[in-house]
N, C-alpha and C. Protein backbone atom coordinates (compact mmCIF):
# COMPACT_ATOMS: atom_id res chain seq x y z
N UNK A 1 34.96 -116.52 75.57
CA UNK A 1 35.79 -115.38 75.88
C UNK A 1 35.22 -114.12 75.26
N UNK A 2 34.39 -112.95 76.27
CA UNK A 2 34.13 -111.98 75.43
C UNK A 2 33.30 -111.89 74.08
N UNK A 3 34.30 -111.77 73.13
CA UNK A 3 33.73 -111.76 71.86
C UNK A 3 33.87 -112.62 70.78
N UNK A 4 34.01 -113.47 71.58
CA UNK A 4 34.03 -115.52 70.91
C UNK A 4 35.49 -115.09 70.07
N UNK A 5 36.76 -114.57 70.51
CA UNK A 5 38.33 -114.96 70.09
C UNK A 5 38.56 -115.71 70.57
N UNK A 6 39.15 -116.57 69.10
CA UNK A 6 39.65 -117.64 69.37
C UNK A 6 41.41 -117.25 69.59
N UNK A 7 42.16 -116.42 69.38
CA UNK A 7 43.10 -116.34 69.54
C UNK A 7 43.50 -114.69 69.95
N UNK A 8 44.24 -114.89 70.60
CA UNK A 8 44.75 -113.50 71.03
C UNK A 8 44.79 -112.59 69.95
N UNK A 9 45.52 -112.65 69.08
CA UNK A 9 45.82 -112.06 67.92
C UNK A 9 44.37 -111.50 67.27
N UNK A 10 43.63 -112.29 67.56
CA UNK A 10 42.86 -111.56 66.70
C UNK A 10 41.91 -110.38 66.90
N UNK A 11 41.70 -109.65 68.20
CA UNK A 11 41.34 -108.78 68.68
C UNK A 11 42.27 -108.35 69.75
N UNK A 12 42.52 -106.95 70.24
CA UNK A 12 43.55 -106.43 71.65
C UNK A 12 42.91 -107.28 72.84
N UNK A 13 43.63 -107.22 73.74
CA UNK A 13 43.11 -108.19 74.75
C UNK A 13 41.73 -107.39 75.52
N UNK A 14 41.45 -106.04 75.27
CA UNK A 14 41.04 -105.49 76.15
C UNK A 14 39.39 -105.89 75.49
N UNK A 15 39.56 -106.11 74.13
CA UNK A 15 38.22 -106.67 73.55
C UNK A 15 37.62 -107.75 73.78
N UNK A 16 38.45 -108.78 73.87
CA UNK A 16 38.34 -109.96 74.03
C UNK A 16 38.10 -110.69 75.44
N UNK A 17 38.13 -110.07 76.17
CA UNK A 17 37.64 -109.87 77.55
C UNK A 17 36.69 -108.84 77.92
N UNK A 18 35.60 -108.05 77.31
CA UNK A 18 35.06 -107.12 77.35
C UNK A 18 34.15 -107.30 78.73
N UNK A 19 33.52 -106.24 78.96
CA UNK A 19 33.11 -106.35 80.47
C UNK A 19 31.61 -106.16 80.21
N UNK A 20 31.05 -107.23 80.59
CA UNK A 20 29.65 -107.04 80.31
C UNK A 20 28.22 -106.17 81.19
N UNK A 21 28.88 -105.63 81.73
CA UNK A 21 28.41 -104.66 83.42
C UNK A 21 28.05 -103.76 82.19
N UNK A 22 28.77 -102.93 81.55
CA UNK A 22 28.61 -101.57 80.91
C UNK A 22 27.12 -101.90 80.01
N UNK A 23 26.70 -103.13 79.58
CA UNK A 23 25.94 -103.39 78.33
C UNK A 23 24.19 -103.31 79.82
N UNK A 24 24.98 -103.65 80.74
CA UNK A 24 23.49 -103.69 81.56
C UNK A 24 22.74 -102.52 82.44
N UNK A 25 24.38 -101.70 82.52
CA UNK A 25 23.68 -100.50 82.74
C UNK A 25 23.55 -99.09 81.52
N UNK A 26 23.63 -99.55 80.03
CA UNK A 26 23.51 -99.20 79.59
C UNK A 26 21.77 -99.56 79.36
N UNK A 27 21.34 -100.70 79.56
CA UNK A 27 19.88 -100.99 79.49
C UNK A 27 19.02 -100.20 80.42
N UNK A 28 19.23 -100.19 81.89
CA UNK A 28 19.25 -99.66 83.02
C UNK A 28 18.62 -98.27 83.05
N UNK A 29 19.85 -97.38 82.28
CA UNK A 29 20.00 -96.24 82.26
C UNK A 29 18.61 -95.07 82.13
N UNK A 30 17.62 -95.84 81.27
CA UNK A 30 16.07 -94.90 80.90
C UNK A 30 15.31 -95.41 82.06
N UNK A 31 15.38 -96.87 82.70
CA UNK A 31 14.56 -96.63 83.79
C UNK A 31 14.97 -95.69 84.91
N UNK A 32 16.33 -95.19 84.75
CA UNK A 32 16.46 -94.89 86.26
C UNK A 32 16.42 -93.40 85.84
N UNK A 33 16.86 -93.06 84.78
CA UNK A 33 16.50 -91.80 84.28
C UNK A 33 15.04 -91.21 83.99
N UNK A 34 14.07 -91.99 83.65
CA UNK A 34 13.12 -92.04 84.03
C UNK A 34 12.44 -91.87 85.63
N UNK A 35 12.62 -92.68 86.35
CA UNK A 35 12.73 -92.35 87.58
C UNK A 35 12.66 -91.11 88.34
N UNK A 36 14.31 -90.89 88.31
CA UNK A 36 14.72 -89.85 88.57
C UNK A 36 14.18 -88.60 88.18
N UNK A 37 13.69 -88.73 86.71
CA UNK A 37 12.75 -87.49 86.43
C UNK A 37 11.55 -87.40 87.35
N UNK A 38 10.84 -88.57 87.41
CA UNK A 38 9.37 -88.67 88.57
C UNK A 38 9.92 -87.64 89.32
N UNK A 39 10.84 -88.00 89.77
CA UNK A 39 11.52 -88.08 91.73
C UNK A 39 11.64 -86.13 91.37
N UNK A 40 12.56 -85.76 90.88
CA UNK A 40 12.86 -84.50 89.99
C UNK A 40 11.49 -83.46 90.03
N UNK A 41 10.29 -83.62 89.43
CA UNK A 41 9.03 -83.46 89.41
C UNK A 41 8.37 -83.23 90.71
N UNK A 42 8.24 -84.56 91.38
CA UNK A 42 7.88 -84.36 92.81
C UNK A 42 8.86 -83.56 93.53
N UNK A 43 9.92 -83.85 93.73
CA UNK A 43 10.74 -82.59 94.43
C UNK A 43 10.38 -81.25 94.20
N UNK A 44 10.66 -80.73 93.02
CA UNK A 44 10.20 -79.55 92.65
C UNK A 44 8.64 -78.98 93.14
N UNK A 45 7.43 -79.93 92.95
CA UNK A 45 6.46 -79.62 93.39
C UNK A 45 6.42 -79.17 95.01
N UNK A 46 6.75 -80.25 95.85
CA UNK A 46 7.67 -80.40 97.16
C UNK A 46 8.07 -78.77 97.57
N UNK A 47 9.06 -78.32 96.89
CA UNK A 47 9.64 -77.21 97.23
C UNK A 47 8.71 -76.18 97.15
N UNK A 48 8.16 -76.32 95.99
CA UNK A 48 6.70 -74.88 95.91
C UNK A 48 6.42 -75.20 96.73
N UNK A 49 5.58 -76.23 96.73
CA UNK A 49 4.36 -76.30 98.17
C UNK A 49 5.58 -75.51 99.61
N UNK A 50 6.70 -76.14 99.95
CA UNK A 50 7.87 -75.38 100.88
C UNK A 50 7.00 -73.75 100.70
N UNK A 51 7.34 -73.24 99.47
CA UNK A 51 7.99 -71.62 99.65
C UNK A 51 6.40 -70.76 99.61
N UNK A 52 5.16 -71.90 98.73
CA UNK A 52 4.12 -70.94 98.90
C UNK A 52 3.30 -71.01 100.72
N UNK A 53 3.71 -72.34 101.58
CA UNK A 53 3.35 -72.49 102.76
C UNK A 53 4.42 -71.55 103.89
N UNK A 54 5.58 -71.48 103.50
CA UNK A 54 6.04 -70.37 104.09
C UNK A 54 5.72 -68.83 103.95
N UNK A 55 5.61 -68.84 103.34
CA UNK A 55 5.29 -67.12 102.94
C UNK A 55 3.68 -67.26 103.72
N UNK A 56 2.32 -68.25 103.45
CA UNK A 56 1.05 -67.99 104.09
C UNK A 56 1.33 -68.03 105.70
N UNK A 57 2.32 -68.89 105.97
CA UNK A 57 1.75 -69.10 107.35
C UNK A 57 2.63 -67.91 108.20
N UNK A 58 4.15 -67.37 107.48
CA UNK A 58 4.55 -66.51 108.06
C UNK A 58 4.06 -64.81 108.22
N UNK A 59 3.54 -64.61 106.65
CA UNK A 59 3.10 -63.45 106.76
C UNK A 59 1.84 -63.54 106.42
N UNK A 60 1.02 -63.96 105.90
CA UNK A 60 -0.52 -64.22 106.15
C UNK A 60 -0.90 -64.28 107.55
N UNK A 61 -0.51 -65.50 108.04
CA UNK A 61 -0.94 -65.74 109.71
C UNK A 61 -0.12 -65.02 110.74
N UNK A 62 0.99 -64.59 110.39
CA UNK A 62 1.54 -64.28 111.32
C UNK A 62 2.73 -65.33 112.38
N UNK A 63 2.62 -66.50 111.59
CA UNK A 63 3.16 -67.65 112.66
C UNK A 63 4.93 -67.28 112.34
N UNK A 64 5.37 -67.45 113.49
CA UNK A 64 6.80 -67.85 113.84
C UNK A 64 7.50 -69.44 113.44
N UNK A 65 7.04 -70.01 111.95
CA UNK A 65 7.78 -71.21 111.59
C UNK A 65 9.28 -71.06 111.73
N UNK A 66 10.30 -70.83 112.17
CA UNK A 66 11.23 -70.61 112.02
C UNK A 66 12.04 -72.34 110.79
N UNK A 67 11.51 -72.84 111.78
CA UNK A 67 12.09 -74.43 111.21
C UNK A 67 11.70 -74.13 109.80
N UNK A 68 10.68 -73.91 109.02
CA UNK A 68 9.70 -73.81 108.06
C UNK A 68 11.06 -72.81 107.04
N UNK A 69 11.55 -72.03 107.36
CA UNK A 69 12.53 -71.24 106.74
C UNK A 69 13.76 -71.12 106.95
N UNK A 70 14.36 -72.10 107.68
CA UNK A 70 15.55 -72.40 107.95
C UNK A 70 16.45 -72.63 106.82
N UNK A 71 17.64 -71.75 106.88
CA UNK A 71 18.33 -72.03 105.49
C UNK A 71 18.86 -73.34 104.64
N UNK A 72 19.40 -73.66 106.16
CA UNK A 72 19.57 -75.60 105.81
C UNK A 72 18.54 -76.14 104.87
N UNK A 73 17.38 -75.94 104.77
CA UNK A 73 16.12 -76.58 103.76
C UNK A 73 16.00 -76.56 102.57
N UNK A 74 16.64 -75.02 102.26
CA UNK A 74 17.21 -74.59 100.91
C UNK A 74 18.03 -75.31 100.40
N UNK A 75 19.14 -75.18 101.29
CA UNK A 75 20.86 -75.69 100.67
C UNK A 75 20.52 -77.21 100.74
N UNK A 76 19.93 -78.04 101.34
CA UNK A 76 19.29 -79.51 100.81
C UNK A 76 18.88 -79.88 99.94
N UNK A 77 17.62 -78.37 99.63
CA UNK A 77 16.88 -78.74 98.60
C UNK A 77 17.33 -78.38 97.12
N UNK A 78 18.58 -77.74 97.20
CA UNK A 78 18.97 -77.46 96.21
C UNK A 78 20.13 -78.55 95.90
N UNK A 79 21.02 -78.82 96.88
CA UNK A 79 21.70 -79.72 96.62
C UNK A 79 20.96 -81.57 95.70
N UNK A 80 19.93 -81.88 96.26
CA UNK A 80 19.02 -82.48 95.93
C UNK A 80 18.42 -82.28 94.77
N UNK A 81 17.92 -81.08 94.23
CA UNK A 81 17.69 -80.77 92.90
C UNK A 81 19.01 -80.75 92.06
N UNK A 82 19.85 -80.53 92.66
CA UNK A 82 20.89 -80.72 91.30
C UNK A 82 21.49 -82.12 91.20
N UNK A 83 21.75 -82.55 92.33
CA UNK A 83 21.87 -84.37 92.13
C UNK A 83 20.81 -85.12 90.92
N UNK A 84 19.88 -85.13 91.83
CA UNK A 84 18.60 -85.65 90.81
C UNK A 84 18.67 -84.76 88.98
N UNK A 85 18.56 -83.69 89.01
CA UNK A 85 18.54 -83.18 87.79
C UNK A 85 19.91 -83.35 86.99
N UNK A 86 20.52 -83.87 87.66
CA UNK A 86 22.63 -83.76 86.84
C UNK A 86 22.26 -85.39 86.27
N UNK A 87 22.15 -86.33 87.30
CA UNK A 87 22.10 -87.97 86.48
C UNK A 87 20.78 -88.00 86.38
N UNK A 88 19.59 -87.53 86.23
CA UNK A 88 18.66 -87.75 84.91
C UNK A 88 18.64 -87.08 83.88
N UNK A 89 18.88 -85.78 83.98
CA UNK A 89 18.67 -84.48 82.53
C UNK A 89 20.49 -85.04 81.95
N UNK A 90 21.34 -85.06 82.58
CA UNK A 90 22.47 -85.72 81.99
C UNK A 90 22.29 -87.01 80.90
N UNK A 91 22.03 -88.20 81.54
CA UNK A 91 21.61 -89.39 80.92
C UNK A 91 20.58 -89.33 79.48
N UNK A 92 19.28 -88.43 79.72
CA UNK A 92 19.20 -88.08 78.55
C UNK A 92 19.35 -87.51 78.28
N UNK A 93 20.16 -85.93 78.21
CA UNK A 93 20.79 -85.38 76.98
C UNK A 93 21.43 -86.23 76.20
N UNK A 94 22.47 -86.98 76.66
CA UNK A 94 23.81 -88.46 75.97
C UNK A 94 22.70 -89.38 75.42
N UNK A 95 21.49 -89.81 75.88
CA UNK A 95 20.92 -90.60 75.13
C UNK A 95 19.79 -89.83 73.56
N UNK A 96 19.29 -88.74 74.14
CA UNK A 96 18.08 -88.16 73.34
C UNK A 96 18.72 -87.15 72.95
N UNK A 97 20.34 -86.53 72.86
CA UNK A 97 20.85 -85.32 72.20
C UNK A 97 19.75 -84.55 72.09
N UNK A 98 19.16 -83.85 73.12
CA UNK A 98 18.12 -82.47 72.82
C UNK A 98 18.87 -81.90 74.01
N UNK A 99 18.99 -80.21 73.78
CA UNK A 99 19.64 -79.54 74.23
C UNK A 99 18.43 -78.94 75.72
N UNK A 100 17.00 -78.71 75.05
CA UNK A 100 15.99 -77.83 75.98
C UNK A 100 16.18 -78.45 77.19
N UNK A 101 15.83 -80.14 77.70
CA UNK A 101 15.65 -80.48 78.84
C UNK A 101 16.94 -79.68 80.02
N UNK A 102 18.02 -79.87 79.41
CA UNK A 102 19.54 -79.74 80.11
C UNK A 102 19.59 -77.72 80.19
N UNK A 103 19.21 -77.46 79.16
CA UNK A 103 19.44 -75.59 79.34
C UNK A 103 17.83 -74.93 80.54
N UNK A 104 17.08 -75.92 80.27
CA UNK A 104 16.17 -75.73 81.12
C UNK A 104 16.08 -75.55 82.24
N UNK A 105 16.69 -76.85 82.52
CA UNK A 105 17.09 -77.28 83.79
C UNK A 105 17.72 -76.67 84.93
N UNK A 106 19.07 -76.51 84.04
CA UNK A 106 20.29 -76.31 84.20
C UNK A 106 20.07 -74.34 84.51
N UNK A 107 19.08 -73.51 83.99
CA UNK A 107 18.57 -72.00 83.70
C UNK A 107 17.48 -72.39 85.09
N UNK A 108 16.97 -73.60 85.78
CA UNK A 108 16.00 -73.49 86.80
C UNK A 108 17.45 -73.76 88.19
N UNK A 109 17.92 -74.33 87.89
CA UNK A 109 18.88 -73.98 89.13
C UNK A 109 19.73 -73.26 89.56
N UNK A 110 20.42 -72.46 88.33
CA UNK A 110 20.82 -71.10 88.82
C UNK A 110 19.71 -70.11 89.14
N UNK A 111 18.36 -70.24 88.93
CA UNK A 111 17.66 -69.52 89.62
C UNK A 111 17.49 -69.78 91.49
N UNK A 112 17.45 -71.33 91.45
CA UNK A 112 17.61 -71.98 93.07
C UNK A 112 18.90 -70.92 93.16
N UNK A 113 19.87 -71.01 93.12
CA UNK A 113 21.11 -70.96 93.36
C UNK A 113 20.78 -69.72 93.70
N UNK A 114 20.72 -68.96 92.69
CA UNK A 114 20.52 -67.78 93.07
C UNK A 114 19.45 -67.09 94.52
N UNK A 115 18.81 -67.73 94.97
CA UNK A 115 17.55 -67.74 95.56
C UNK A 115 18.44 -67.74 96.86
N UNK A 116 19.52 -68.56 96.95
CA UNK A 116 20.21 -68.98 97.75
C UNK A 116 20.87 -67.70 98.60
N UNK A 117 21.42 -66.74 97.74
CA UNK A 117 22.59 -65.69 97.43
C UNK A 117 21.38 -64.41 98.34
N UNK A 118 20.39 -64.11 98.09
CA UNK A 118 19.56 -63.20 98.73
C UNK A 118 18.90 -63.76 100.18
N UNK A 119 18.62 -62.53 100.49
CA UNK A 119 18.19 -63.25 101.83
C UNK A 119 16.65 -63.69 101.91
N UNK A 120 15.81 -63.87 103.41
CA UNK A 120 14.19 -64.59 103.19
C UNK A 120 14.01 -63.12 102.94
N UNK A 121 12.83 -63.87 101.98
CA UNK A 121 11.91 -62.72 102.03
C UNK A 121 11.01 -62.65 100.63
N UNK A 122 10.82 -61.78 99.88
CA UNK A 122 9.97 -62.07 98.95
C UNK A 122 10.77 -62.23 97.89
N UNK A 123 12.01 -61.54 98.05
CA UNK A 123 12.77 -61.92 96.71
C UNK A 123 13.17 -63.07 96.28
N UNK A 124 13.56 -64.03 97.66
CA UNK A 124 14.25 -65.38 98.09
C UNK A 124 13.05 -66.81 97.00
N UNK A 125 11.54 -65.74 97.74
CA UNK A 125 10.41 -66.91 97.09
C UNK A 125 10.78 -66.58 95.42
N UNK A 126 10.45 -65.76 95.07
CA UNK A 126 10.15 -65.54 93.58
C UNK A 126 11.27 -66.11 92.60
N UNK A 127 12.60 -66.06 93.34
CA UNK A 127 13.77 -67.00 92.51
C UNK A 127 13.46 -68.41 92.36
N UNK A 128 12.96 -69.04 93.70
CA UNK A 128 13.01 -70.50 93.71
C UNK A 128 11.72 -70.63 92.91
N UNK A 129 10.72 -69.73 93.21
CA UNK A 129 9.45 -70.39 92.74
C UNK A 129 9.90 -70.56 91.12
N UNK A 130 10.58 -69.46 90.50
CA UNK A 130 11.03 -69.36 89.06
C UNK A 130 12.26 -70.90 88.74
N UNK A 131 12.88 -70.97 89.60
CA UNK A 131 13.78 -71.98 89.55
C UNK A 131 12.98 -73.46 89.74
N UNK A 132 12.04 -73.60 90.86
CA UNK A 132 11.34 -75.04 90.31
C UNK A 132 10.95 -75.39 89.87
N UNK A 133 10.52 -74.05 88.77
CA UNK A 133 9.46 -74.68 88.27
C UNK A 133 10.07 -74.69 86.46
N UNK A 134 11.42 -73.96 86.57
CA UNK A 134 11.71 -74.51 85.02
C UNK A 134 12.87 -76.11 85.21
N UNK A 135 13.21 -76.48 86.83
CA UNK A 135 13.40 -77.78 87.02
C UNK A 135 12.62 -78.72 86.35
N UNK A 136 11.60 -78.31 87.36
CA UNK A 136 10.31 -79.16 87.22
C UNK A 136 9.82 -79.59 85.33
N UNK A 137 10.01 -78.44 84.56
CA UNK A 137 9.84 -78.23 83.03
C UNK A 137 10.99 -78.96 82.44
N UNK A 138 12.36 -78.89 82.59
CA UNK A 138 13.23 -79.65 82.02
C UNK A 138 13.09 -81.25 82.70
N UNK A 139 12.50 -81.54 83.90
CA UNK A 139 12.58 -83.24 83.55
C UNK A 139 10.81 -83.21 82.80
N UNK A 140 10.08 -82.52 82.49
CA UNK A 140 9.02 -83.16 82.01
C UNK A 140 9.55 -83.24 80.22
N UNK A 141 10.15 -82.19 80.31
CA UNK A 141 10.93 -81.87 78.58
C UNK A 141 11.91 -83.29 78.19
N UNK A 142 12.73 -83.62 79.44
CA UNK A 142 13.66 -84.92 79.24
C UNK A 142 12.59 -86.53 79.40
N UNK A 143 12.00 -85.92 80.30
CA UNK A 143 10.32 -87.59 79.58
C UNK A 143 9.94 -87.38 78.30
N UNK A 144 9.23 -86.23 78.20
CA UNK A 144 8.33 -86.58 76.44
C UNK A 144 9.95 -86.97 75.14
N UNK A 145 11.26 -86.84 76.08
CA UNK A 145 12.09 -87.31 74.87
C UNK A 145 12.49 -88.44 74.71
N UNK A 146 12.01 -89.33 75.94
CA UNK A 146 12.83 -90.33 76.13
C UNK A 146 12.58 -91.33 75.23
């Protein structure tokens, strides 16, 4: 039973039946946070490559990508960066208590966010490019802590 009680009395019942799920994803938790940082990293890279190939091919070449700058891509990619960056930079802050990975992070997506709020154009790049890339810096900050 749990935590080897032999009698009710001697622990609340809620001990003595303890749930052993929590102890496995407490093991769990650095690979996937780990992970998730990879994933975090590549995304971010992902998105540069997005905002510096939009800007060459629209105003360098001249091309009409429209798809290429479609707002939907943003609001994905941001939604996506904050998923990924909330349950990995989350998980280790609670595990590695360091504040940089999470203010990092957390200071690269109100730059997305913000990126969001202006319209295309050069101002739109220079937020996100600033925003992925201190993403990108808070999961490498939440690896070297793990």
């Amino acid at each position: 039973m749990g935590h080897g009680c032999d009698t009710i009395a001697q622990l609340p019942l809620a001990q003595c039946y303890s749930i052993t799920y929590l102890e496995v994803v407490a093991q769990l938790a650095p690979w996937i946070r780990g992970r998730l940082d990879r994933v975090g990293v590549a995304l971010s890279a992902l998105c540069l490559l997005h905002c510096v190939l939009g800007i060459v091919l629209v105003a360098g070449f001249g091309l009409g990508v429209g798809w290429l700058l479609d707002p939907v891509i943003h609001k994905i990619g941001l939604l996506l960066a904050t998923l990924v960056a909330g349950v990995a930079i989350g998980i280790g802050a609670v595990r590695h208590r360091r504040r940089a990975p999470f203010v990092v992070a957390m200071t690269g997506l109100t730059f997305m966010g913000g990126a969001l709020a202006v319209g295309h154009g050069y101002e739109e790049a220079v937020l996100t490019v600033i925003g992925v890339g201190l993403v990108a810096g808070g999961h490498i900050l939440n690896l070297r802590h793990a």
